[in-house]
Protein backbone atom coordinates (compact mmCIF):
# COMPACT_ATOMS: atom_id res chain seq x y z
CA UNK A 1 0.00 0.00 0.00
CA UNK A 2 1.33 3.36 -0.06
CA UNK A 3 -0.20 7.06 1.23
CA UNK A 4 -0.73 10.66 0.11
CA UNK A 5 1.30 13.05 1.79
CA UNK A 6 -1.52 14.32 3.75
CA UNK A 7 -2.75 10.77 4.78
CA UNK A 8 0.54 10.47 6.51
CA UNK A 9 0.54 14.47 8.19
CA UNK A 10 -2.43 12.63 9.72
CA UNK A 11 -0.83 9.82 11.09
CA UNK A 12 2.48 10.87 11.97
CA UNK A 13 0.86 14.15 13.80
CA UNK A 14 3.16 16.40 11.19
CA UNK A 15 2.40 18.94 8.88
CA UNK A 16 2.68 18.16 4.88
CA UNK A 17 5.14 21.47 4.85
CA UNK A 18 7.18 19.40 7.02
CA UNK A 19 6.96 16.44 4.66
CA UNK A 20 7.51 18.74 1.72
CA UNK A 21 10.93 19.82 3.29
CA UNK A 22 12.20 15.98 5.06
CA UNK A 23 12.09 15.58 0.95
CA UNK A 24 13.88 18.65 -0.07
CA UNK A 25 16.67 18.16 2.17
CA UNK A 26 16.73 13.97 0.80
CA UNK A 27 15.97 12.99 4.34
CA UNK A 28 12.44 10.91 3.74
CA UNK A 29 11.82 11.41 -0.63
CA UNK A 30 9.10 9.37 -1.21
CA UNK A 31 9.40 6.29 -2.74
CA UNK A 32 6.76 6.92 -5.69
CA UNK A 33 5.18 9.30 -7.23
CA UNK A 34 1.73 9.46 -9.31
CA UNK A 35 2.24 10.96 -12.74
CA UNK A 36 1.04 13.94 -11.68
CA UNK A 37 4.07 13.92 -8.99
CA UNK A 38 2.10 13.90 -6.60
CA UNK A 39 4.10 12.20 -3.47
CA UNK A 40 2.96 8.43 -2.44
CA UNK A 41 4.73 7.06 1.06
CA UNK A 42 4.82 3.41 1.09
CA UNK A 43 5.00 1.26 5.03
CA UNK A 44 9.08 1.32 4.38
CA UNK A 45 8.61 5.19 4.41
CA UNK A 46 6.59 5.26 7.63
CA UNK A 47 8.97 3.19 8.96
CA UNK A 48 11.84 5.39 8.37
CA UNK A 49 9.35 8.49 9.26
CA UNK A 50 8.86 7.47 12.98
CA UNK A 51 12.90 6.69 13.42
CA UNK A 52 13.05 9.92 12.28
CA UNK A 53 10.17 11.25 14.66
CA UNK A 54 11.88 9.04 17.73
CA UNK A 55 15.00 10.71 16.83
CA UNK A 56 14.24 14.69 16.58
CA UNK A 57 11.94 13.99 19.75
CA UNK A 58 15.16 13.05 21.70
CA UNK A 59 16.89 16.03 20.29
CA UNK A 60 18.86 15.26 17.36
CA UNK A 61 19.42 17.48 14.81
CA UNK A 62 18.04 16.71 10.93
CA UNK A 63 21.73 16.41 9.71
CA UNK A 64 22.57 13.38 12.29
CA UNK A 65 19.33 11.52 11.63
CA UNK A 66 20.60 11.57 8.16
CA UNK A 67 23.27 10.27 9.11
CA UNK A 68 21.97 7.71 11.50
CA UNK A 69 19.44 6.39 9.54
CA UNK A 70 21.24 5.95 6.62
CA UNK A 71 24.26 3.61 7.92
CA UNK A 72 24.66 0.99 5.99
CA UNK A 73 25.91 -1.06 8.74
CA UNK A 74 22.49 0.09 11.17
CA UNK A 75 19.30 -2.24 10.87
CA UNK A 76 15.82 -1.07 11.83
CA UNK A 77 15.98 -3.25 14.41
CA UNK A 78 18.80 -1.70 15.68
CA UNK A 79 17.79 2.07 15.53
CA UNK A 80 14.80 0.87 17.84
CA UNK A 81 17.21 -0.82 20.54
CA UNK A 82 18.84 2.88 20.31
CA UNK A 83 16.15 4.29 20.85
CA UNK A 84 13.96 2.49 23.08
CA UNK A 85 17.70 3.16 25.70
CA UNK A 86 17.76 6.76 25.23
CA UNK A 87 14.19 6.98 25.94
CA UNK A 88 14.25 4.89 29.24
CA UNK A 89 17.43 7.31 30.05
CA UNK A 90 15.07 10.07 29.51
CA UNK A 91 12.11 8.97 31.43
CA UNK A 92 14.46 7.94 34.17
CA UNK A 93 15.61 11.29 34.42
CA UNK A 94 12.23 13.28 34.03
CA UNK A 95 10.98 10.96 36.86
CA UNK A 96 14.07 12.10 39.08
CA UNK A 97 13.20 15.64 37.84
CA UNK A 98 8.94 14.57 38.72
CA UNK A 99 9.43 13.57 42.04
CA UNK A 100 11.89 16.11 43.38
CA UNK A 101 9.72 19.38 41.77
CA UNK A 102 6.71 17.18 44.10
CA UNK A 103 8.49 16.61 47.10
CA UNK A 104 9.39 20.60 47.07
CA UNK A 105 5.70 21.50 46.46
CA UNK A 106 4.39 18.90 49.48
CA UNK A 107 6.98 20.09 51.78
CA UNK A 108 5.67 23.93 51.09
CA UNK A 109 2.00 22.27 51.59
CA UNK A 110 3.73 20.97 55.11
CA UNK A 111 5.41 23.56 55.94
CA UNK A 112 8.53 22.11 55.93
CA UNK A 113 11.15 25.27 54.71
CA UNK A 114 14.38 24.41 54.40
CA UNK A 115 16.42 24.52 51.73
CA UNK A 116 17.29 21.73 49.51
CA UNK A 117 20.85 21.17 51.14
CA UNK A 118 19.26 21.43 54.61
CA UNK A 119 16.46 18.36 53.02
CA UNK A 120 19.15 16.52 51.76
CA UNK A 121 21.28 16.95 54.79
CA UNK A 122 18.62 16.11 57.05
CA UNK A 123 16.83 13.66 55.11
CA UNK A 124 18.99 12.33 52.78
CA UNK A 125 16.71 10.10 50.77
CA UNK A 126 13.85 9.55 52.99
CA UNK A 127 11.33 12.52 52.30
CA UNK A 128 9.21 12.75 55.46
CA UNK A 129 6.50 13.98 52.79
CA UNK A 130 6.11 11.38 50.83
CA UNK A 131 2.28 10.61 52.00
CA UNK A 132 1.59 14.22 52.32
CA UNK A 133 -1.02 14.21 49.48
CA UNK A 134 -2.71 10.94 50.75
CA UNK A 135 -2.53 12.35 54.13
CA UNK A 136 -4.52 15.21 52.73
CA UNK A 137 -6.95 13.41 50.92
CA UNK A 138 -8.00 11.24 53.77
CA UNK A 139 -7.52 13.90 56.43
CA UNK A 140 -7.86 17.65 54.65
CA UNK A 141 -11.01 18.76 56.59
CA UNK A 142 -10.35 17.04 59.73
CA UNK A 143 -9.10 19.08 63.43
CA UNK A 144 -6.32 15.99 63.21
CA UNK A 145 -4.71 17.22 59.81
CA UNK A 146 -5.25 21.13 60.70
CA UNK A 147 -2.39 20.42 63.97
CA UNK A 148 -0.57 18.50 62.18
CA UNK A 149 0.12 21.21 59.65
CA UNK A 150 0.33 23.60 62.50
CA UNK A 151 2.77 21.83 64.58
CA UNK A 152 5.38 20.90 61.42
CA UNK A 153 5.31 24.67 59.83
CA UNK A 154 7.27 26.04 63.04
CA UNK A 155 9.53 23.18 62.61
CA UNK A 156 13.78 24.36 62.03
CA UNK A 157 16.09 22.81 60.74
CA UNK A 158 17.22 20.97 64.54
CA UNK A 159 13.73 20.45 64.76
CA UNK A 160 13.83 17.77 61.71
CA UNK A 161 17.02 16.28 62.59
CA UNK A 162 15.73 15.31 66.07
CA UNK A 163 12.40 13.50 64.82
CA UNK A 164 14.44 11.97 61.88
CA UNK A 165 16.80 10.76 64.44
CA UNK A 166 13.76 9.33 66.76
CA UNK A 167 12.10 7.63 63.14
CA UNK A 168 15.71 6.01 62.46
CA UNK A 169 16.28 4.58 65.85
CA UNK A 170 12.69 3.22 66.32
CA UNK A 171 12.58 1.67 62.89
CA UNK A 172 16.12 -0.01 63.65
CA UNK A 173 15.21 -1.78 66.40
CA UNK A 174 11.81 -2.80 65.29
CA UNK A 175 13.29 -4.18 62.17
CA UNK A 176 15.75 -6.33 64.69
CA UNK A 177 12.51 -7.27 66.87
CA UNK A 178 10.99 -8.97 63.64
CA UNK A 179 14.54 -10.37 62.78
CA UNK A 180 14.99 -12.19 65.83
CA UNK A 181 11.32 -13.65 65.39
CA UNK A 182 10.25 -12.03 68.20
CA UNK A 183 6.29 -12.31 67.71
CA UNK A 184 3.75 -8.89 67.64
CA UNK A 185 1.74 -10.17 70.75
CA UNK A 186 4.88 -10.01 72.67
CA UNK A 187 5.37 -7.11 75.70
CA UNK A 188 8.57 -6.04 73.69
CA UNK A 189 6.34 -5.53 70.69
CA UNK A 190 3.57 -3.95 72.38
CA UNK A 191 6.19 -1.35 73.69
CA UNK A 192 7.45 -0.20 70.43
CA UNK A 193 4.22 0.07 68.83
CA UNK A 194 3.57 2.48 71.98
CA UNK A 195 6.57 4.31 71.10
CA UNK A 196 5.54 4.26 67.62
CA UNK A 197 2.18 5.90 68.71
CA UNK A 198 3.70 8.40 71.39
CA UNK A 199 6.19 9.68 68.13
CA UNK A 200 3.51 11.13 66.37
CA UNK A 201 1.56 12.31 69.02
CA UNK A 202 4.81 14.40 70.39
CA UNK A 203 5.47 15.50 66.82
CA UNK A 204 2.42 15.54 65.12
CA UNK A 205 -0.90 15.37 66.54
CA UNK A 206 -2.83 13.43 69.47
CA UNK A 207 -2.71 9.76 68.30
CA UNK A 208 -5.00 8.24 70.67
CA UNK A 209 -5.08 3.81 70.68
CA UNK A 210 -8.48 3.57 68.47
CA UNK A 211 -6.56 6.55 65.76
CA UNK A 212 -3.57 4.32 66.09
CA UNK A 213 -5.63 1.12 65.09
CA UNK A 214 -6.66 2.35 61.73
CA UNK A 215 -3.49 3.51 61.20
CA UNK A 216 -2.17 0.41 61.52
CA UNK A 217 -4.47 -1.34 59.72
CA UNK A 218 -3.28 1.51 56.94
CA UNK A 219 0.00 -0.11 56.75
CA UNK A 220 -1.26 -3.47 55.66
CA UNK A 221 -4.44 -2.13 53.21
CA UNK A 222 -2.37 0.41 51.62
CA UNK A 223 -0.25 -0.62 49.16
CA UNK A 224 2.07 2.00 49.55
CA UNK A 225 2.23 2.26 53.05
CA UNK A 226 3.05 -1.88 53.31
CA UNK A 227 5.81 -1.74 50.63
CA UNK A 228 7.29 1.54 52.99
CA UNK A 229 7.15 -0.90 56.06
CA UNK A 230 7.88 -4.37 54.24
CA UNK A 231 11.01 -2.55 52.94
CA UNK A 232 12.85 -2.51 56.23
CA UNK A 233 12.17 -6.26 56.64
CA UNK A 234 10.13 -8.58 55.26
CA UNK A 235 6.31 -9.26 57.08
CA UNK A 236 6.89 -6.26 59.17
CA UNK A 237 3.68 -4.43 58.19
CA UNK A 238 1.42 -7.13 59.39
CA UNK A 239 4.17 -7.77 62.17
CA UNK A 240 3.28 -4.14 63.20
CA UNK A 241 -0.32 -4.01 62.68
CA UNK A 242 -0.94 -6.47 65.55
CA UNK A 243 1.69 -4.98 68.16
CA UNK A 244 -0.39 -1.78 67.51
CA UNK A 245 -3.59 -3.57 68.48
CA UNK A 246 -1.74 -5.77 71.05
CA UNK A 247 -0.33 -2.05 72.63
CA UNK A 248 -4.28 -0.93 72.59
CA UNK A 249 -5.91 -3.75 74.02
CA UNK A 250 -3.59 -3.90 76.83
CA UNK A 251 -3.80 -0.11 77.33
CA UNK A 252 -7.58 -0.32 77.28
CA UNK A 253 -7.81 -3.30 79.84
């Protein structure tokens, strides 16, 4: 089969002048033409189009596509390899570029101001935000989220270090408690789930046992939350779940 130039403006999302000049400058001629001379594109042309498109969307210029595409010693096969690398370096790096223009825009929703060296130094690669828009969604409206955003926006710089420093601590020796098979209805378990709940109370709001509860049925039902805690050791969402409702039963009783 083969295509009128403006059949293939429409699929390739260009515009025939475009077309018109990729044939000037020899870099897609058509491979027939009607006796009238009017241009007809064949598949082999559409291939060669979207190497070219792939290309000039990752920033070469027209005179190294040229040369690219016409290597002798280059299949298509090939030129799609190329490409399909230099787009996943691209993605990879507009992801890294993503996530750290959204961290800075939940901290400012936090209220956490420091600049990126102090985040870095105090944080390193742990962004205390990273929940910050599920917290809202879940919590937005409520007198809970309100002190929470109260407490954190008079936090400095010290401020951060010490609760990182608390967060560190507590999650190394919890991760050792589920290492050494210690099991979640145990008293040592039931004390660091206390700990865990008496952290955010100091720092962020009033976690009372029932508050606690959900939120440790959060870290099991949420995927995001159980792949946070499962990271520092396999099972330890569930694991911590149950001290958390261990800790509150024997508080209540």
């Amino acid at each position: 089969m083969n295509y009128s130039v403006g059949q293939v403006a429409a699929f390739a999302g260009v515009t025939v002048r475009t077309l018109h000049h990729y044939d000037a400058i020899g870099l897609l001629p058509p491979t027939a033409r009607t006796p009238t001379g009017h241009r007809r594109y064949t598949d082999a042309d559409l291939d060669r189009l979207q190497q070219l498109l792939f290309y000039r969307e990752l920033g070469f210029p027209l005179e190294e596509i040229a040369a690219l595409l016409d290597d002798p010693a280059t299949d298509p096969a090939e030129h799609l390899r190329r490409q399909r690398d230099l787009l996943d370096t691209r993605i990879a790096r507009l992801q890294k570029m993503a996530a750290a223009v959204r961290q800075a825009l939940e901290a400012r929703t936090m209220g956490i101001d420091l600049t990126p060296e102090e985040r870095f130094e105090v944080f390193g690669d742990k962004d205390p935000d990273q929940y910050a828009d599920e917290a809202a969604q879940r919590w937005g409206g409520t007198d809970t989220y309100a002190e929470s955003m109260r407490r954190t926006s008079r936090y400095t710089k010290a401020d951060w270090q010490r609760l990182k420093a608390e967060v560190d601590a507590w999650e190394a020796r919890y991760t050792a408690l589920v290492a050494a098979g210690t099991a979640p209805d145990t008293d040592e378990a039931a004390a660091l789930a206390e700990e865990h709940r008496l952290h955010i109370t100091t720092w962020y709001f009033d976690c009372p046992h029932e508050l606690h509860t959900c939120f440790g049925d959060m870290y099991v039902s949420d995927a995001r939350f159980k792949a946070y805690y499962d990271g520092m050791h396999a099972g330890l969402a569930d694991h911590l779940r149950t001290a958390i409702r261990t800790n509150a039963h024997r508080r209540a009783g």
